[in-house]
PDB file of N, CA and C in Angstrom:
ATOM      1  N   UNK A   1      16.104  41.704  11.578  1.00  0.00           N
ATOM      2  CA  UNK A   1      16.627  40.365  11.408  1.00  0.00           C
ATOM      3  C   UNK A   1      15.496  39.377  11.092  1.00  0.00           C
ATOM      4  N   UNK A   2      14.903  39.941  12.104  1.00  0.00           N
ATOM      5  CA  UNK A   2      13.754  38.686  11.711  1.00  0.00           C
ATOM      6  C   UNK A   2      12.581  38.627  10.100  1.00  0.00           C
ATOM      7  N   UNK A   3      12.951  40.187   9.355  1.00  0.00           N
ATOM      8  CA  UNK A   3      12.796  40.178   7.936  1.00  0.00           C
ATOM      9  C   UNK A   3      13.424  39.478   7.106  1.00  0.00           C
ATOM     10  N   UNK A   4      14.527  39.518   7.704  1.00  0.00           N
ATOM     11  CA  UNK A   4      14.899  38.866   6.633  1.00  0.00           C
ATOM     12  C   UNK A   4      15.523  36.819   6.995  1.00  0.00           C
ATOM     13  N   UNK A   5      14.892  36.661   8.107  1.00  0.00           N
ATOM     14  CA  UNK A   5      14.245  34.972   7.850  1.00  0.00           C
ATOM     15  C   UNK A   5      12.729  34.994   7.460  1.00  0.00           C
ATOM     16  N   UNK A   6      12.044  35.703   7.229  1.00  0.00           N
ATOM     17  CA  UNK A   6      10.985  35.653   6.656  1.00  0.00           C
ATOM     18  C   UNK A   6      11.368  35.416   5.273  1.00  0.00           C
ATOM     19  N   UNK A   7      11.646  36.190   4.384  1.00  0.00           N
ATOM     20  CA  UNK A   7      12.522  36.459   3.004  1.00  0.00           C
ATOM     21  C   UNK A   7      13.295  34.929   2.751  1.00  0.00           C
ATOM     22  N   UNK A   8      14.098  34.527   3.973  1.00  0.00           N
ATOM     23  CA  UNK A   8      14.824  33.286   3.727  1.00  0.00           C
ATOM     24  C   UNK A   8      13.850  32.342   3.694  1.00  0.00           C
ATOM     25  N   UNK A   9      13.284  31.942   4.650  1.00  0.00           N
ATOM     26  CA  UNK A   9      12.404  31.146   4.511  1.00  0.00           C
ATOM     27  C   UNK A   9      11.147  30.789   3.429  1.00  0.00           C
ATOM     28  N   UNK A  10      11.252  31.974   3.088  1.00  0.00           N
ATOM     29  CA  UNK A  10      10.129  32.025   1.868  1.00  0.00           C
ATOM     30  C   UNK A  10      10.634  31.615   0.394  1.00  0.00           C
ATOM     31  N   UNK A  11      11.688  32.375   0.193  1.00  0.00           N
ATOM     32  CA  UNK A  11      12.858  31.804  -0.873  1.00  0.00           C
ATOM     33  C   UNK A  11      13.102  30.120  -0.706  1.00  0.00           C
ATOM     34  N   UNK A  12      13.378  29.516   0.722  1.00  0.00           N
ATOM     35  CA  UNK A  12      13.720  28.255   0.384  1.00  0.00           C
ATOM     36  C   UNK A  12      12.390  27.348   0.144  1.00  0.00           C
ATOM     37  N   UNK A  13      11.235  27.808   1.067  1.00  0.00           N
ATOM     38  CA  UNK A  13       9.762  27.345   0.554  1.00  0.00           C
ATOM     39  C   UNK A  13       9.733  27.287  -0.754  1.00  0.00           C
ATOM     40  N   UNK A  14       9.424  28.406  -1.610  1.00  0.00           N
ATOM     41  CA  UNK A  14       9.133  28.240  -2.679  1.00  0.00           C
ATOM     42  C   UNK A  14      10.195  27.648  -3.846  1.00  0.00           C
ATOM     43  N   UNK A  15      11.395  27.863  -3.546  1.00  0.00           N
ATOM     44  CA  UNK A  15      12.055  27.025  -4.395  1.00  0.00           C
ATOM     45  C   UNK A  15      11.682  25.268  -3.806  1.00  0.00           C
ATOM     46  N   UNK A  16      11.684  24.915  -2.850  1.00  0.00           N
ATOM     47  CA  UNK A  16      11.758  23.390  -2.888  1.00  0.00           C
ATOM     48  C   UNK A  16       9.556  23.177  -3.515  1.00  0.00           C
ATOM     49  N   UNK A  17       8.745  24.308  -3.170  1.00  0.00           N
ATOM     50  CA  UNK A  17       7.612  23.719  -3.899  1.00  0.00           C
ATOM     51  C   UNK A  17       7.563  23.610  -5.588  1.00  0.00           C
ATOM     52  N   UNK A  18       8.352  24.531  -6.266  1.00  0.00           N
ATOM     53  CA  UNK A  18       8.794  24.831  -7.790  1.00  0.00           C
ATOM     54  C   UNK A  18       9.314  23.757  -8.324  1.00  0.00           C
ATOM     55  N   UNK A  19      10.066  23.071  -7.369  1.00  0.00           N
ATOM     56  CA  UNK A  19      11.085  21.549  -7.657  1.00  0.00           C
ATOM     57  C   UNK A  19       9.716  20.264  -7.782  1.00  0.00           C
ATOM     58  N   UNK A  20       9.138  20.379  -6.580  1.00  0.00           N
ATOM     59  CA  UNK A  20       7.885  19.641  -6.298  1.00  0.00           C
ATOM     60  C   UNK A  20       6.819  19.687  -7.773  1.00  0.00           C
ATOM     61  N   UNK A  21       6.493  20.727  -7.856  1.00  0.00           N
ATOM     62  CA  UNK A  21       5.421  20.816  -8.635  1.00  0.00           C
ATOM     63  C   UNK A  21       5.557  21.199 -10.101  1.00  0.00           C
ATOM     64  N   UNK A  22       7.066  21.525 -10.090  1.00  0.00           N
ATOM     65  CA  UNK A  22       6.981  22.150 -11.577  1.00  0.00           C
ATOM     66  C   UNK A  22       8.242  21.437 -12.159  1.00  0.00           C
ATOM     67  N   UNK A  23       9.035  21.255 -11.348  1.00  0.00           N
ATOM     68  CA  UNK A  23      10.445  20.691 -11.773  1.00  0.00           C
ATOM     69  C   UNK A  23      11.453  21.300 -11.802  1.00  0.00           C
ATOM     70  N   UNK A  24      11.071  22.535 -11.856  1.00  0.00           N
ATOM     71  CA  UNK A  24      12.568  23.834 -11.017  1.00  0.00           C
ATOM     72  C   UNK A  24      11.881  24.741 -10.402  1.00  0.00           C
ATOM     73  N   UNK A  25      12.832  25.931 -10.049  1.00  0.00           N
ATOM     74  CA  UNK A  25      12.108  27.221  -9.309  1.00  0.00           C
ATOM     75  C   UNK A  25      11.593  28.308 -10.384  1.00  0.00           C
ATOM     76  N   UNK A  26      11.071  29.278  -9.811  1.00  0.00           N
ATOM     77  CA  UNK A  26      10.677  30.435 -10.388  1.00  0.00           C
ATOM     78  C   UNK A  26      11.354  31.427 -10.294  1.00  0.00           C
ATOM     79  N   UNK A  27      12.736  31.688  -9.894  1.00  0.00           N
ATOM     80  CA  UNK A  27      13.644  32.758  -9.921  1.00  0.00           C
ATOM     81  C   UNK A  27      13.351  33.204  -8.769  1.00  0.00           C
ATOM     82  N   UNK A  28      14.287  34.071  -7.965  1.00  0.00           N
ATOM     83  CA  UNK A  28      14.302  34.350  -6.836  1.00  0.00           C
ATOM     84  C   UNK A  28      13.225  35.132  -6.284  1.00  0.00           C
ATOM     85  N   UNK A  29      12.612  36.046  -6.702  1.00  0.00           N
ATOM     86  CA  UNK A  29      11.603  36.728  -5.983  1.00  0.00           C
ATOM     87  C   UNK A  29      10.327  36.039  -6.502  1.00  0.00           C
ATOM     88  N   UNK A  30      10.376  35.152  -7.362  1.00  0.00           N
ATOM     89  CA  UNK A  30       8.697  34.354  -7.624  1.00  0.00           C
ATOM     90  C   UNK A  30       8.821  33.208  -6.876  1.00  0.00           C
ATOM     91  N   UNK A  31      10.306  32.113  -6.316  1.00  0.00           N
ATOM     92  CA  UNK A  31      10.745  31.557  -5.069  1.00  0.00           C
ATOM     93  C   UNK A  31       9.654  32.372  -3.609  1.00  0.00           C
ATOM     94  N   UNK A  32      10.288  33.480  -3.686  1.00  0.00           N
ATOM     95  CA  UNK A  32       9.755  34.227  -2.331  1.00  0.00           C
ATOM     96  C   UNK A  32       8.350  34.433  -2.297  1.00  0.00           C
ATOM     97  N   UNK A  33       8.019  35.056  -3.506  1.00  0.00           N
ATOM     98  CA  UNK A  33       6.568  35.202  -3.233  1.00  0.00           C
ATOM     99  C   UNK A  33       5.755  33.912  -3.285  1.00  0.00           C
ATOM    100  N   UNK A  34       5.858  32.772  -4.055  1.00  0.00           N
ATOM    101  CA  UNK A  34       5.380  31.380  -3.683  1.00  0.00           C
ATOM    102  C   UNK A  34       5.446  31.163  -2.436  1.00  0.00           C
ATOM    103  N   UNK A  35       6.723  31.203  -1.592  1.00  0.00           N
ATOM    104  CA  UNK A  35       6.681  30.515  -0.829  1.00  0.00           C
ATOM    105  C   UNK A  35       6.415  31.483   0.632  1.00  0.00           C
ATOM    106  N   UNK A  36       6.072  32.827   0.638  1.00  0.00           N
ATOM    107  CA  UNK A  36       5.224  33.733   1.266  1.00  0.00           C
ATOM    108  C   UNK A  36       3.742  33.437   1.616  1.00  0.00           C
ATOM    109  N   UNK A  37       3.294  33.197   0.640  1.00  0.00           N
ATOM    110  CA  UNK A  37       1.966  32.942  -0.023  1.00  0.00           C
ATOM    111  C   UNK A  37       1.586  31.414   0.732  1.00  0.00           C
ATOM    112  N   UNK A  38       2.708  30.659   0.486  1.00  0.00           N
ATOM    113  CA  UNK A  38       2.083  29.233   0.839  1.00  0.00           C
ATOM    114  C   UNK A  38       2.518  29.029   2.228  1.00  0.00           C
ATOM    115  N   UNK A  39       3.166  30.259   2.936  1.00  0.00           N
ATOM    116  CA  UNK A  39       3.000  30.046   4.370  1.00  0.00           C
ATOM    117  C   UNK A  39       2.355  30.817   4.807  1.00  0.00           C
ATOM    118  N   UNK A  40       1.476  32.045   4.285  1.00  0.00           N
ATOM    119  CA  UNK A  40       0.282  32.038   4.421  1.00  0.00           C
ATOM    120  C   UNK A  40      -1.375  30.687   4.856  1.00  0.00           C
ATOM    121  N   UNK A  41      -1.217  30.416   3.532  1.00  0.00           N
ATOM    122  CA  UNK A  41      -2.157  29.139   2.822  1.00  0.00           C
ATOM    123  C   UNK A  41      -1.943  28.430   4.469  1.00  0.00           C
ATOM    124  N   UNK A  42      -0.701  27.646   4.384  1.00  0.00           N
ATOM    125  CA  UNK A  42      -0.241  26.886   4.845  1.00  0.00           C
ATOM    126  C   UNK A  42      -1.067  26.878   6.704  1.00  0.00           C
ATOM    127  N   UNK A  43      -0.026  28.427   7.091  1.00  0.00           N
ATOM    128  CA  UNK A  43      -0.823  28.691   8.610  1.00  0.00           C
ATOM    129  C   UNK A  43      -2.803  28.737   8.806  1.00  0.00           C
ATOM    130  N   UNK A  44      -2.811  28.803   7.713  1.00  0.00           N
ATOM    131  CA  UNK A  44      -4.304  28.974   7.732  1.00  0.00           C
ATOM    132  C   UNK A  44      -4.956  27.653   7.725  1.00  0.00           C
ATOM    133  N   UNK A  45      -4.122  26.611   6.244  1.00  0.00           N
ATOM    134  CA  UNK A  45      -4.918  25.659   6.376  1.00  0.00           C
ATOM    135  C   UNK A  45      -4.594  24.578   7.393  1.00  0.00           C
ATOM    136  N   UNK A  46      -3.083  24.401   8.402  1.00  0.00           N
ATOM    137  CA  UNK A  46      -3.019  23.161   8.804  1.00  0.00           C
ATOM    138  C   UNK A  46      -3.103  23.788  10.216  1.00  0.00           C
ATOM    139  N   UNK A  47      -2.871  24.831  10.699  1.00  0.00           N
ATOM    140  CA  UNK A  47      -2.841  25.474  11.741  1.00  0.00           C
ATOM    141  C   UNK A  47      -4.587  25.631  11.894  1.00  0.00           C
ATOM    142  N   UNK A  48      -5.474  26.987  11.337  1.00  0.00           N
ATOM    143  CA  UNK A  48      -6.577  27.131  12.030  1.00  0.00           C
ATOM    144  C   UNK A  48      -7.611  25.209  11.883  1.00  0.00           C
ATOM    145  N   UNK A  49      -7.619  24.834  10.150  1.00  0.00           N
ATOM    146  CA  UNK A  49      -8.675  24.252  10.065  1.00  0.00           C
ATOM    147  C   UNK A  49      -8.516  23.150  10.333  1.00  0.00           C
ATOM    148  N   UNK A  50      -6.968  22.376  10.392  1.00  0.00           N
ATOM    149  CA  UNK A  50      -6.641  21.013  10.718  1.00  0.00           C
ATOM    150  C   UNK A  50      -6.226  20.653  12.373  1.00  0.00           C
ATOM    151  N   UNK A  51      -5.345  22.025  12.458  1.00  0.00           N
ATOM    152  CA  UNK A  51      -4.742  22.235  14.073  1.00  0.00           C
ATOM    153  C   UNK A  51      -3.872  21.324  14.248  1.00  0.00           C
ATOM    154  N   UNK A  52      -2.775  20.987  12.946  1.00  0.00           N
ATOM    155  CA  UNK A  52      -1.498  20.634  13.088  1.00  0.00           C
ATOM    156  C   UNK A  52      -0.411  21.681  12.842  1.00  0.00           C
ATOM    157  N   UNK A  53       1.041  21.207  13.586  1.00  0.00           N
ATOM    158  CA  UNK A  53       2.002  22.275  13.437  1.00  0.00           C
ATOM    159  C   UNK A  53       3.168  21.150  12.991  1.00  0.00           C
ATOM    160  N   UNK A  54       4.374  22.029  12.877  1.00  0.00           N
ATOM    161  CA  UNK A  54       5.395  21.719  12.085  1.00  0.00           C
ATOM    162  C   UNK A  54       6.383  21.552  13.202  1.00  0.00           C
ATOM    163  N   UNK A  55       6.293  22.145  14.678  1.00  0.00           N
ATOM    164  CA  UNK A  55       7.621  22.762  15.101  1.00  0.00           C
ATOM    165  C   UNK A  55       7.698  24.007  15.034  1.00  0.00           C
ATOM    166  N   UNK A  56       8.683  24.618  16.054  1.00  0.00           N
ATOM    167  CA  UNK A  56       8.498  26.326  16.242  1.00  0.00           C
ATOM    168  C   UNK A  56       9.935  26.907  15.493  1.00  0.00           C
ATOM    169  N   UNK A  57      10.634  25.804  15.054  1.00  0.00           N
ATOM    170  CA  UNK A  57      11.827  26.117  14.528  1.00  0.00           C
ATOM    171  C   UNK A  57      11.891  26.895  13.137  1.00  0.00           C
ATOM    172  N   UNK A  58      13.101  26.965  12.431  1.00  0.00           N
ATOM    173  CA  UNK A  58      12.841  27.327  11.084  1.00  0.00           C
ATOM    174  C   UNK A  58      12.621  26.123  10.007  1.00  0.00           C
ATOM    175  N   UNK A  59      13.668  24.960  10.470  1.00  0.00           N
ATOM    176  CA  UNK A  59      13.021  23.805   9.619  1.00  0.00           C
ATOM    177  C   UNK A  59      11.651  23.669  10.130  1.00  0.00           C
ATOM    178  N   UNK A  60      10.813  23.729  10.733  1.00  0.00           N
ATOM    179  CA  UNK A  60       8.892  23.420  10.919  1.00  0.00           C
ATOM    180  C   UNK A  60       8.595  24.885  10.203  1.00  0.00           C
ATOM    181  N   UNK A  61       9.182  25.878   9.961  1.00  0.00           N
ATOM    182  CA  UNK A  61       8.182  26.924   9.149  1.00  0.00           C
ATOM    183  C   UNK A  61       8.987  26.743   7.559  1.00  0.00           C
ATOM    184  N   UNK A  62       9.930  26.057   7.074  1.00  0.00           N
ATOM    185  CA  UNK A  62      10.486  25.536   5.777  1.00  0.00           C
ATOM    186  C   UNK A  62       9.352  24.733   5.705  1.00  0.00           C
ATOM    187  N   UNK A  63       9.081  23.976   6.291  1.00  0.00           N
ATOM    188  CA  UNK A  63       8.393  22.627   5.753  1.00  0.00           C
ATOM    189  C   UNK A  63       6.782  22.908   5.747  1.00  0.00           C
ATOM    190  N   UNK A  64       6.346  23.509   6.722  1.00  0.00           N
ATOM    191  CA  UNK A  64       5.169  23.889   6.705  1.00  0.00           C
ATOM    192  C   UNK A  64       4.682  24.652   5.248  1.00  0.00           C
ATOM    193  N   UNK A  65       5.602  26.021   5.280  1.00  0.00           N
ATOM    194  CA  UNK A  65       5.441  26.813   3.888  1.00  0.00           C
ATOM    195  C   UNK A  65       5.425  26.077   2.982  1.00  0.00           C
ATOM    196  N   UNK A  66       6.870  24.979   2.424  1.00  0.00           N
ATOM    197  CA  UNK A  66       6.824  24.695   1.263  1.00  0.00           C
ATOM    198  C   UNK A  66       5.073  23.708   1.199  1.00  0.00           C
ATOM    199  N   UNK A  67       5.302  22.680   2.453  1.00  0.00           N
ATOM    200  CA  UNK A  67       3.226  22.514   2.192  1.00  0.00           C
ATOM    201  C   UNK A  67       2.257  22.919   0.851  1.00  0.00           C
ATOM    202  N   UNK A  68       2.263  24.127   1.931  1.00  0.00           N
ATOM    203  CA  UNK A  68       1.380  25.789   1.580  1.00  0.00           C
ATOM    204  C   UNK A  68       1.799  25.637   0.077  1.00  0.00           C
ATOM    205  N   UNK A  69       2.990  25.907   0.067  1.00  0.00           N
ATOM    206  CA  UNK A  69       3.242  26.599  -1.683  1.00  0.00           C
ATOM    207  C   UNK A  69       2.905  25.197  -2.591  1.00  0.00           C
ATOM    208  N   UNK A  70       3.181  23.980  -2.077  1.00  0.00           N
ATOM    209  CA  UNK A  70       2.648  23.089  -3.276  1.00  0.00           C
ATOM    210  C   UNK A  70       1.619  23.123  -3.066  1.00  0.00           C
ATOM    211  N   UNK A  71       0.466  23.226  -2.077  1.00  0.00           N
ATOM    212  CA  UNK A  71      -0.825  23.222  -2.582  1.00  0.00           C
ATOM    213  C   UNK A  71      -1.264  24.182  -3.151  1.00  0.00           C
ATOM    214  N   UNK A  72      -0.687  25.541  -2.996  1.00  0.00           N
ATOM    215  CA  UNK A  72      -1.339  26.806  -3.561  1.00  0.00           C
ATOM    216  C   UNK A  72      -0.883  26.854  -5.349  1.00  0.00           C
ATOM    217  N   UNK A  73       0.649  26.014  -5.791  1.00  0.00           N
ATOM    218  CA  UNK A  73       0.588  25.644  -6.807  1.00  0.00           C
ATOM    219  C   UNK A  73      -0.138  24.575  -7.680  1.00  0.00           C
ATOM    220  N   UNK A  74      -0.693  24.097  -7.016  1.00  0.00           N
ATOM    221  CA  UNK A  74      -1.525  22.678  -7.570  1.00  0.00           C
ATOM    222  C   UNK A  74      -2.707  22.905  -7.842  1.00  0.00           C
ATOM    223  N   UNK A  75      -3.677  24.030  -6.510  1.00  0.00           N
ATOM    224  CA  UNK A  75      -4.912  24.640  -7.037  1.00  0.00           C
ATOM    225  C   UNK A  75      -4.498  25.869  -8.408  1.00  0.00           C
ATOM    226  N   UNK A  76      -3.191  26.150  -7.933  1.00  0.00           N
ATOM    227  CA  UNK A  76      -3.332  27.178  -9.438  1.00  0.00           C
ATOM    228  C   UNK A  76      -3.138  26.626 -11.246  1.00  0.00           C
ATOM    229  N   UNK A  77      -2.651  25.394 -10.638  1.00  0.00           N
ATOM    230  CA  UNK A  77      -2.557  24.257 -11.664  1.00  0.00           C
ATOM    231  C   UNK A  77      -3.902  23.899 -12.384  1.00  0.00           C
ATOM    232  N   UNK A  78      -4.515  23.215 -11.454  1.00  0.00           N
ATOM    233  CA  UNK A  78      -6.085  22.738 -12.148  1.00  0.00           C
ATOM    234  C   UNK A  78      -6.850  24.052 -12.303  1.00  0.00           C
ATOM    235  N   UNK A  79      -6.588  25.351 -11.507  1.00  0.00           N
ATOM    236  CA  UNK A  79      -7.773  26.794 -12.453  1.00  0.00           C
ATOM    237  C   UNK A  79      -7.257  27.013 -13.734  1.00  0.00           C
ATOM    238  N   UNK A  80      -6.025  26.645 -14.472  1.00  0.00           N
ATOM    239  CA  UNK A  80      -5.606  27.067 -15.120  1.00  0.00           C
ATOM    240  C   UNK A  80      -5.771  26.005 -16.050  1.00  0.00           C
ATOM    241  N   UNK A  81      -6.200  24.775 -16.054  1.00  0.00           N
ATOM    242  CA  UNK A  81      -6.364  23.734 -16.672  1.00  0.00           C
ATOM    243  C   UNK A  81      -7.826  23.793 -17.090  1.00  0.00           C
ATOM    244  N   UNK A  82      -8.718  24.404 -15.942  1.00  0.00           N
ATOM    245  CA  UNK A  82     -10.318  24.621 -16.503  1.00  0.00           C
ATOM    246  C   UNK A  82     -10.925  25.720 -17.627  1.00  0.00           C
TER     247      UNK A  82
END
């Protein structure tokens, strides 16, 4: 069960960062893996180096991820611009 709120959560991350940063999503499994990825990013960057949290709920790990996924889209934005 708890795979598949990972999966959910990652799907709704990355679709609301795709909306954010690009202006739609990336189809359902590039949704997931964005928004996998940016709750990765995310736990790493606001959790270890800032030592803020979201909430232990699923809306605080939605919101946290999507974070993650717009910044991890924004640095992939400007490498791709250099």
């Amino acid at each position: 069960m708890e795979f598949i709120v990972f999966l959910l959560v990652g799907a709704v991350a990355g679709w609301l960062a795709g909306l954010v940063v690009r202006g739609s999503g990336f189809g359902l499994f590039g949704d997931i893996g964005v928004g996998i990825l940016g709750g990765l990013l995310s736990g790493w960057l606001f959790g270890h180096l800032l030592g803020l949290s979201f909430g232990g709920g699923i809306v605080g790990q939605i919101i946290s991820s999507a974070l993650g996924a717009i910044v991890l889209l924004l640095v992939i934005r400007l490498i791709k611009r250099a």
